[in-house]
Protein backbone atom coordinates (compact mmCIF):
# COMPACT_ATOMS: atom_id res chain seq x y z
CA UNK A 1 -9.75 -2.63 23.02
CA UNK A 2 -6.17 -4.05 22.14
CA UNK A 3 -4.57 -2.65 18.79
CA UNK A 4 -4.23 -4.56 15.79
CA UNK A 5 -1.96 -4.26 13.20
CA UNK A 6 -1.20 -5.82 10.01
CA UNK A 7 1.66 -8.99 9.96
CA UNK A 8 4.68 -7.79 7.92
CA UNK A 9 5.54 -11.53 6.46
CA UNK A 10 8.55 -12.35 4.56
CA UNK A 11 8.56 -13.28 0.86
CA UNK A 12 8.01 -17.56 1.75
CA UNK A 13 5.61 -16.13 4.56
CA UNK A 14 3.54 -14.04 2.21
CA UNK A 15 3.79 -17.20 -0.34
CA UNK A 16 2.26 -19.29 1.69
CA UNK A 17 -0.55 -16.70 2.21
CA UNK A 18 -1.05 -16.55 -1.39
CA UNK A 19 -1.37 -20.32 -1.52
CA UNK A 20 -3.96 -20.02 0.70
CA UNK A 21 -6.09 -17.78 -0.43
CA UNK A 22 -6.26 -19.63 -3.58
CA UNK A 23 -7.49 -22.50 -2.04
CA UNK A 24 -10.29 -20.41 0.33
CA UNK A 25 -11.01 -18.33 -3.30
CA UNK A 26 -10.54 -15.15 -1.13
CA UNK A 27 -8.62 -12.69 1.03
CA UNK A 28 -6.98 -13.86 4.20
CA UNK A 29 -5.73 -10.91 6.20
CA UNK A 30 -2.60 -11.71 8.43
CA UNK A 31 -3.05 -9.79 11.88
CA UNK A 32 -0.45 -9.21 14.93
CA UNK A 33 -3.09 -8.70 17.45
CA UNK A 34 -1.81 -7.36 20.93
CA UNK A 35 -2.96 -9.69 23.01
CA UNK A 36 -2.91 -13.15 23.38
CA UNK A 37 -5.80 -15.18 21.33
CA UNK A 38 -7.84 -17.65 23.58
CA UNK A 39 -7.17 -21.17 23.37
CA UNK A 40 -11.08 -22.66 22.57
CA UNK A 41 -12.49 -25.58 22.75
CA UNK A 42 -14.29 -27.27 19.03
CA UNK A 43 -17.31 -26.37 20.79
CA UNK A 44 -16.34 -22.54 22.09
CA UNK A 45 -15.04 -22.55 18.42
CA UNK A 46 -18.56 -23.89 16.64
CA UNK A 47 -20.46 -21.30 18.93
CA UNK A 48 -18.48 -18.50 17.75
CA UNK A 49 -18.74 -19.55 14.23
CA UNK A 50 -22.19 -20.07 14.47
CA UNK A 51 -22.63 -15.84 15.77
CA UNK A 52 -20.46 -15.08 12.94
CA UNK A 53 -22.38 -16.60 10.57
CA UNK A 54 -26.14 -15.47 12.25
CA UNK A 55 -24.84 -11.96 12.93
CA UNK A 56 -22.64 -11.68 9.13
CA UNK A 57 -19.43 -10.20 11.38
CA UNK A 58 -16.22 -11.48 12.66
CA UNK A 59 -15.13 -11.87 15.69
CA UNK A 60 -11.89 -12.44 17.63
CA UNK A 61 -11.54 -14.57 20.85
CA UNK A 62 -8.86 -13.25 22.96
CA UNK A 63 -7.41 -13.22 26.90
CA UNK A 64 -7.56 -9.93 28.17
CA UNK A 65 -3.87 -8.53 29.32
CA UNK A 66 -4.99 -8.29 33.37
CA UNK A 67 -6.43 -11.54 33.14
């Protein structure tokens, strides 16, 4: 499994952040993850959402580095 670290943002960056998370009335955590996130369709992306909502998790689509 790939690394993931926090996003260091600048002060406009972490403003806009802020902005949103007002308007989702909770946190939004900004991630650098280490490999490159998969491109999915509105359907891949309804599936996934769909899990995450049955199972109460969250997941993360990504392309594996070798592929």
């Amino acid at each position: 499994m790939a690394d993931v670290n926090y996003s260091v943002l600048t002060e406009e960056q972490l403003a806009r952040l802020r902005e949103l998370e007002q308007e989702v009335g909770g946190w939004v955590l900004a991630i650098e993850p280490a490999v490159k996130l998969a491109n999915l369709t509105p359907t891949q992306l309804a599936r996934i959402q769909a899990l995450e909502e049955e199972l109460s998790i969250i997941l993360l689509a990504y392309h594996p580095q070798n592929a």
